[in-house]
N, C-alpha and C. Protein backbone atom coordinates (compact mmCIF):
# COMPACT_ATOMS: atom_id res chain seq x y z
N UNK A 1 0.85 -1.18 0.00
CA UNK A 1 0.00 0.00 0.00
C UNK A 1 0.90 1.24 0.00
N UNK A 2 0.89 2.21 -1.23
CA UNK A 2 1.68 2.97 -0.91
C UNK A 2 1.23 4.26 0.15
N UNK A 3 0.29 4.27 0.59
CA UNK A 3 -0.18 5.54 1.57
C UNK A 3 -0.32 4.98 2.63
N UNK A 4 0.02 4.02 3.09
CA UNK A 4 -0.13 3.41 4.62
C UNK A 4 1.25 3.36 5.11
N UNK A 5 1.58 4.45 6.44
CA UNK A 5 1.91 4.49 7.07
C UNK A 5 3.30 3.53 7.92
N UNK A 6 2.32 2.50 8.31
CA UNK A 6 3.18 1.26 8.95
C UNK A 6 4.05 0.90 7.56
N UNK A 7 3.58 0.45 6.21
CA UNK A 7 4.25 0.09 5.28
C UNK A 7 5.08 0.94 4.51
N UNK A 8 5.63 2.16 5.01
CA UNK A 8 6.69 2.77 4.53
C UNK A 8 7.54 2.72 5.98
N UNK A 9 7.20 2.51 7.09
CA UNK A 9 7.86 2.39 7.89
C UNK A 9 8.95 1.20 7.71
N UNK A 10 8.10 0.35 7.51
CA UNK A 10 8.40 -1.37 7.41
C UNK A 10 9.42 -1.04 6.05
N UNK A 11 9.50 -0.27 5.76
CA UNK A 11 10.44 -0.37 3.93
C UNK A 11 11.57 0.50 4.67
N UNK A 12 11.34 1.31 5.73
CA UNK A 12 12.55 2.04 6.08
C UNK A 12 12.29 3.41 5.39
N UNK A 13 11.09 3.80 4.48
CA UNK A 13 10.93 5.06 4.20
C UNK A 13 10.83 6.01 5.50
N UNK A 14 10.20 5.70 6.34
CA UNK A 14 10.01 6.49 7.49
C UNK A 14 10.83 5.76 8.86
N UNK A 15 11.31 6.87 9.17
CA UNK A 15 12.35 6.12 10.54
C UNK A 15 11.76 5.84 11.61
N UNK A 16 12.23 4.93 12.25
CA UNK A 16 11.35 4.46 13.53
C UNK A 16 12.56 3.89 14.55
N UNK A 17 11.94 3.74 15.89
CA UNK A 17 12.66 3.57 16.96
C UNK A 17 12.76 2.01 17.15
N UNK A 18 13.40 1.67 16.00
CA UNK A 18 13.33 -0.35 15.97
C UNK A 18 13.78 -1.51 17.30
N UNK A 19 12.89 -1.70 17.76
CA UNK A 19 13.22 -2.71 18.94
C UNK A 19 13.36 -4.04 18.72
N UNK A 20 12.82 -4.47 17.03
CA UNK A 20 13.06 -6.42 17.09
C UNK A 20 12.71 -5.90 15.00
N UNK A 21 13.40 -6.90 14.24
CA UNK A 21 12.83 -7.26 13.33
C UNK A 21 13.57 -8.50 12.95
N UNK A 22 12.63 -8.73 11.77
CA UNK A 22 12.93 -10.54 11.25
C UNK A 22 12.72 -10.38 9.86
N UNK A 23 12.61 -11.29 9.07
CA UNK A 23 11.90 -10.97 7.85
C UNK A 23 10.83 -11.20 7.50
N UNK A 24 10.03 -11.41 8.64
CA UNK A 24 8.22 -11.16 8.19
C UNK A 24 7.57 -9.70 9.31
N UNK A 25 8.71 -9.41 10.57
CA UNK A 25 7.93 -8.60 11.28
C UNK A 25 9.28 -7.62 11.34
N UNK A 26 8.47 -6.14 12.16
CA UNK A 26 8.99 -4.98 12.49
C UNK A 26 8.44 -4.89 13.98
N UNK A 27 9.05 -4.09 14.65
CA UNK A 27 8.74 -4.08 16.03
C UNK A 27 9.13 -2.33 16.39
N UNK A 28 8.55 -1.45 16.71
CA UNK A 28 9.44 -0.42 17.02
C UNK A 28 8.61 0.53 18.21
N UNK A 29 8.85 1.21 18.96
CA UNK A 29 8.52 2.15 19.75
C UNK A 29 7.62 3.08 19.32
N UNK A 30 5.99 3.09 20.25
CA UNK A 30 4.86 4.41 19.97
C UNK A 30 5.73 5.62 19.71
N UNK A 31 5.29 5.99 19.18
CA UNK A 31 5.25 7.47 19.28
C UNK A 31 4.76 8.41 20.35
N UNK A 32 3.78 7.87 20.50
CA UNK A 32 2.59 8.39 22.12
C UNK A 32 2.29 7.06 22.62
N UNK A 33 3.56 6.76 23.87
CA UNK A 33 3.55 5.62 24.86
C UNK A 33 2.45 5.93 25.71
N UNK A 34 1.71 4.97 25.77
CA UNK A 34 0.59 4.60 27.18
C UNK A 34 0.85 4.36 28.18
N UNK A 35 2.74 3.66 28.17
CA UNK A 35 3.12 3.06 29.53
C UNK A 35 4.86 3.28 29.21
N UNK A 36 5.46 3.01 30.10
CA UNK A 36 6.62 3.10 29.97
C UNK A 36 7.18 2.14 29.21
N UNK A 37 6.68 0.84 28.42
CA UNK A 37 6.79 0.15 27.40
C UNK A 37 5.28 0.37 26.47
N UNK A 38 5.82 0.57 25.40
CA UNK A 38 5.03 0.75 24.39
C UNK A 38 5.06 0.49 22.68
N UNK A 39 4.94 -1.05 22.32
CA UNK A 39 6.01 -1.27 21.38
C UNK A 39 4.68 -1.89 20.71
N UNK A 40 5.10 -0.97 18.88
CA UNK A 40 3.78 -1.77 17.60
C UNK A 40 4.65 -2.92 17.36
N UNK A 41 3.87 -4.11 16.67
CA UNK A 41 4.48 -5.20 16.68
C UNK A 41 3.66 -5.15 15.12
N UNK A 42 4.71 -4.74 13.90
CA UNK A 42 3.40 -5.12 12.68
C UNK A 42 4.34 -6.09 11.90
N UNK A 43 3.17 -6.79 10.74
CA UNK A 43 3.66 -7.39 9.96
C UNK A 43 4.58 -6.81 8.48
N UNK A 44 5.33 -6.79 8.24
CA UNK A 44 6.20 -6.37 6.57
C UNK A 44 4.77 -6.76 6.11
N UNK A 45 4.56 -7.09 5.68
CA UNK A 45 3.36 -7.22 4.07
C UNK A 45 2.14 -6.38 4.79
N UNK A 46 1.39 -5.92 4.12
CA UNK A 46 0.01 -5.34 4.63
C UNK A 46 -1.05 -5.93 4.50
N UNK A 47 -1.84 -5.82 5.91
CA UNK A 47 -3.19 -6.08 5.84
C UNK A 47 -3.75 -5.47 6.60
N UNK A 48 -4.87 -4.99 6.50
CA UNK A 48 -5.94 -4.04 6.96
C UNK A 48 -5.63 -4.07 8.48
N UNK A 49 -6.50 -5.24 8.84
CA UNK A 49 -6.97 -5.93 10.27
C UNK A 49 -6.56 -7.36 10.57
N UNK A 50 -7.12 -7.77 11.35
CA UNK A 50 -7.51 -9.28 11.78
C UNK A 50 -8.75 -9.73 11.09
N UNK A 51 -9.74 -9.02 10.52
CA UNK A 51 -10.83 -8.95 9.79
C UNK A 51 -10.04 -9.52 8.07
N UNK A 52 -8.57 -9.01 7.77
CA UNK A 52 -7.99 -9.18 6.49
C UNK A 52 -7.68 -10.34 6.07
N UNK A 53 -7.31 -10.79 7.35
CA UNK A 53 -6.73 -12.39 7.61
C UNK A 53 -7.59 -13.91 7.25
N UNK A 54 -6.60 -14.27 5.91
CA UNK A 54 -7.30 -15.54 5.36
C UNK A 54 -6.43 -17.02 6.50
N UNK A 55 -7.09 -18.09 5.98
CA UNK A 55 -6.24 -19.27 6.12
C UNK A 55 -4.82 -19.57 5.66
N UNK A 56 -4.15 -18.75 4.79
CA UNK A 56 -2.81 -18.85 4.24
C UNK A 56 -1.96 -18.02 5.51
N UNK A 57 -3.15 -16.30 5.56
CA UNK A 57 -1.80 -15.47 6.12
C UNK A 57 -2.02 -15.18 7.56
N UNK A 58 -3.33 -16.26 8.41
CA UNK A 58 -3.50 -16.40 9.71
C UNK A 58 -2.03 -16.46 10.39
N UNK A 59 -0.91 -17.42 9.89
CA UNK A 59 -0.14 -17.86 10.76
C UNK A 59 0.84 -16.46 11.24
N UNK A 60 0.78 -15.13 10.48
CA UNK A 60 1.44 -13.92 10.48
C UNK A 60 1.10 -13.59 12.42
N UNK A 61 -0.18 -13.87 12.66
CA UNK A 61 -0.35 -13.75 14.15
C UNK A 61 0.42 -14.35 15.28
N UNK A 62 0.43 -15.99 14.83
CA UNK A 62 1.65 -16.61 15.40
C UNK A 62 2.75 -16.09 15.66
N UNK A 63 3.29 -15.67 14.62
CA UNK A 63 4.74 -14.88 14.42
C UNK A 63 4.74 -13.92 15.67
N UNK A 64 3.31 -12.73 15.12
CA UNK A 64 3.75 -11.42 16.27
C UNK A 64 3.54 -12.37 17.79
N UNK A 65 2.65 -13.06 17.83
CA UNK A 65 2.61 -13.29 19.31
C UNK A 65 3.86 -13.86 20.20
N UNK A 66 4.66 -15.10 19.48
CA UNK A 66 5.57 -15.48 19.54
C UNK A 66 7.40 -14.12 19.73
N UNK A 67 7.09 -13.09 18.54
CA UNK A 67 8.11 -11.99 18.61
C UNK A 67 7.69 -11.11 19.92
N UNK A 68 6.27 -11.25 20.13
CA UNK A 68 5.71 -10.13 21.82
C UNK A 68 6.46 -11.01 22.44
N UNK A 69 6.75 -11.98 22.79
CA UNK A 69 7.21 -13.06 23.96
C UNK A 69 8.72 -12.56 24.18
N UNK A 70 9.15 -12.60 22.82
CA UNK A 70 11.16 -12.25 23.18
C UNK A 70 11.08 -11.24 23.38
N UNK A 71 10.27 -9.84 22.88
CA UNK A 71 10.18 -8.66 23.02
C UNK A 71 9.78 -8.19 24.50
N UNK A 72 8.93 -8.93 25.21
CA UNK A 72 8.59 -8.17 26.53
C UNK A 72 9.54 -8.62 27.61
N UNK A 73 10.51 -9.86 26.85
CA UNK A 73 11.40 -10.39 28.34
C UNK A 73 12.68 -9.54 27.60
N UNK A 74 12.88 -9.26 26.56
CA UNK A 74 14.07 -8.32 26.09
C UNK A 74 14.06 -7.30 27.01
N UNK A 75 12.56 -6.35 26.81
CA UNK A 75 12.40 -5.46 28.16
C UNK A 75 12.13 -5.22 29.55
N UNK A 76 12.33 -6.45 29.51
CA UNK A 76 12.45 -6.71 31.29
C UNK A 76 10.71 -7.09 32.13
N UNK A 77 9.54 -7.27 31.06
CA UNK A 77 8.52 -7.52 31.48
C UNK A 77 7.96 -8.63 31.93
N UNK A 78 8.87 -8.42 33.25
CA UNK A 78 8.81 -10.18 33.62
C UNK A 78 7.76 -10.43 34.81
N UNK A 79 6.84 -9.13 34.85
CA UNK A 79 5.43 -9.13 35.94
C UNK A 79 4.05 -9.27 34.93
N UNK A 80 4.30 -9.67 33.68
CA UNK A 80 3.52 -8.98 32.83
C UNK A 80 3.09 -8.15 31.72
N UNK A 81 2.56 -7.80 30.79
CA UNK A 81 2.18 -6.99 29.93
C UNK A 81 0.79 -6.99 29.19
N UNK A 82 0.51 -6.00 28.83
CA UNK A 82 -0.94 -6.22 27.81
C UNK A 82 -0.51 -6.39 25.92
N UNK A 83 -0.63 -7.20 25.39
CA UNK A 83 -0.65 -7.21 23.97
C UNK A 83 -2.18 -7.26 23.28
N UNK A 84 -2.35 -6.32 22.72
CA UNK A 84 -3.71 -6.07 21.93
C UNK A 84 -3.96 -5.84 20.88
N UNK A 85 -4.83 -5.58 20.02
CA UNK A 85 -5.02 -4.93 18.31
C UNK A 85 -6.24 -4.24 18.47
N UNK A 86 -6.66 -3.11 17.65
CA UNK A 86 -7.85 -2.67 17.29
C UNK A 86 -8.30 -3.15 16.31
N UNK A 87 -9.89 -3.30 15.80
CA UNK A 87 -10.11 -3.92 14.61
C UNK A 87 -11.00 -2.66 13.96
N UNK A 88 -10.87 -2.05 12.99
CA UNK A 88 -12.04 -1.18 12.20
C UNK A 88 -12.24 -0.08 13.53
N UNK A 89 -13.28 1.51 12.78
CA UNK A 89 -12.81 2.14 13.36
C UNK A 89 -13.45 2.29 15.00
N UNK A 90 -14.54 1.16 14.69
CA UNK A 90 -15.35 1.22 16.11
C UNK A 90 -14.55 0.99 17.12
N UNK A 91 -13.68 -0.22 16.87
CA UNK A 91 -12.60 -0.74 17.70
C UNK A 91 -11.23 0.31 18.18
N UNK A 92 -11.42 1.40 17.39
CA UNK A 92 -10.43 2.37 17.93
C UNK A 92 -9.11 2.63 17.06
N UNK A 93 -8.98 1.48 15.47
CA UNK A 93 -8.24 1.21 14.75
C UNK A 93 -7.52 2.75 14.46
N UNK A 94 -6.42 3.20 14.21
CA UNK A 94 -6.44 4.83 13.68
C UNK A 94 -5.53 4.32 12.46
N UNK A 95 -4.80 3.59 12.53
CA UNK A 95 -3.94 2.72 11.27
C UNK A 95 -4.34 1.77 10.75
N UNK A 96 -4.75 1.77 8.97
CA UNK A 96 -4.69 0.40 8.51
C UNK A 96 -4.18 -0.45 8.19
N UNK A 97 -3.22 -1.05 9.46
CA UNK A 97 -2.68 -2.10 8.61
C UNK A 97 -2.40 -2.79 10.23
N UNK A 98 -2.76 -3.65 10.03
CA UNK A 98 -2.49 -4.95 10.99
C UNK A 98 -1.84 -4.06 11.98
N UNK A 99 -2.04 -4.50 13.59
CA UNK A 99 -0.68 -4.24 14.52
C UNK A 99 -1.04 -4.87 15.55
N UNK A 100 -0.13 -4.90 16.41
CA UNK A 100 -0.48 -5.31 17.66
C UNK A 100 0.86 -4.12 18.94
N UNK A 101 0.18 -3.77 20.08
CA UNK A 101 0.24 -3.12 21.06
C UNK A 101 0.94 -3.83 21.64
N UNK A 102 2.06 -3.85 22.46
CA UNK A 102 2.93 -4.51 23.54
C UNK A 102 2.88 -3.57 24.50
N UNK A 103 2.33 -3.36 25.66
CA UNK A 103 2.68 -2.31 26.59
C UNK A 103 2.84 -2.66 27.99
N UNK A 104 3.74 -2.59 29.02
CA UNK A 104 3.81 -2.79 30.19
C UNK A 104 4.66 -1.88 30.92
N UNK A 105 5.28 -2.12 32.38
CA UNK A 105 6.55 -1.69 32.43
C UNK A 105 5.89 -0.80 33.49
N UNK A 106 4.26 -1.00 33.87
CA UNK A 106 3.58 -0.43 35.33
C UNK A 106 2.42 -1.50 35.56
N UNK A 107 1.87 -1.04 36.48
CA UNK A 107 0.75 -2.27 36.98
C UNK A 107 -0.45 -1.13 36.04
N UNK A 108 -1.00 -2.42 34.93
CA UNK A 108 -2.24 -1.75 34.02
C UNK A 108 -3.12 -1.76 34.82
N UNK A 109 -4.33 -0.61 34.36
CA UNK A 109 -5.76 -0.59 34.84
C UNK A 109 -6.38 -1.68 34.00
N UNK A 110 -7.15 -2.36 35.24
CA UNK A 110 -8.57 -3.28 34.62
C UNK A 110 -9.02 -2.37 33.14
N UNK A 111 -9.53 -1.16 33.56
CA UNK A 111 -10.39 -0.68 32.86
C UNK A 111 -9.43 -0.09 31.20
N UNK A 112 -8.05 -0.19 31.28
CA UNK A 112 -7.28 0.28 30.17
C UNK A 112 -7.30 -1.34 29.23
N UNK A 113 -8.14 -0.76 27.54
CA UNK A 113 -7.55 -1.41 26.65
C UNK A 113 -7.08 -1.11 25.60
């Protein structure tokens, strides 16, 4: 997609604060942290949502969940963390393209998602 955001990031057009990559994922630091860890976890290729996601490119979730795992003990989140996604814009989505939220690094509110 050339107007999406995450996917010029992911190409290195736009610079980012890189905390993990591989060659299917990017990992890098919010911009506007929620918590004193605050890390997008997206996929290189684009897709909308979790709503985008067929039977071929389901396993891309695996990946991030598996890269949140080395990523939150890299940062020392060893009480915990929240990993999340928005889906569409009801869900709070503000980017289209796949992501997922890593945030910890304080004791979360129940009521924060």
């Amino acid at each position: 997609m050339n107007d999406c955001l995450f996917c010029k990031i992911a190409a290195g057009e736009i610079p980012s604060a890189k905390v993990y990559e591989d060659d299917k994922l990017l990992a890098f630091k919010d911009i506007n942290p929620q918590a004193p860890v605050h890390i997008l976890i997206i996929p290189k290729a684009h897709y909308e949502s979790v709503n985008a996601l067929d039977e071929t490119s389901a396993p891309v979730v695996g990946d991030i969940m598996l890269a949140a795992k080395k990523i939150a003990a890299e940062q020392g989140l060893t009480n915990g963390y929240r990993l999340l996604t928005n889906i569409g814009e009801d869900g709070g989505q503000t980017v289209k393209h796949l992501h997922f939220h890593l945030i910890g690094g304080v004791k979360l509110s129940e009521k924060m998602v």
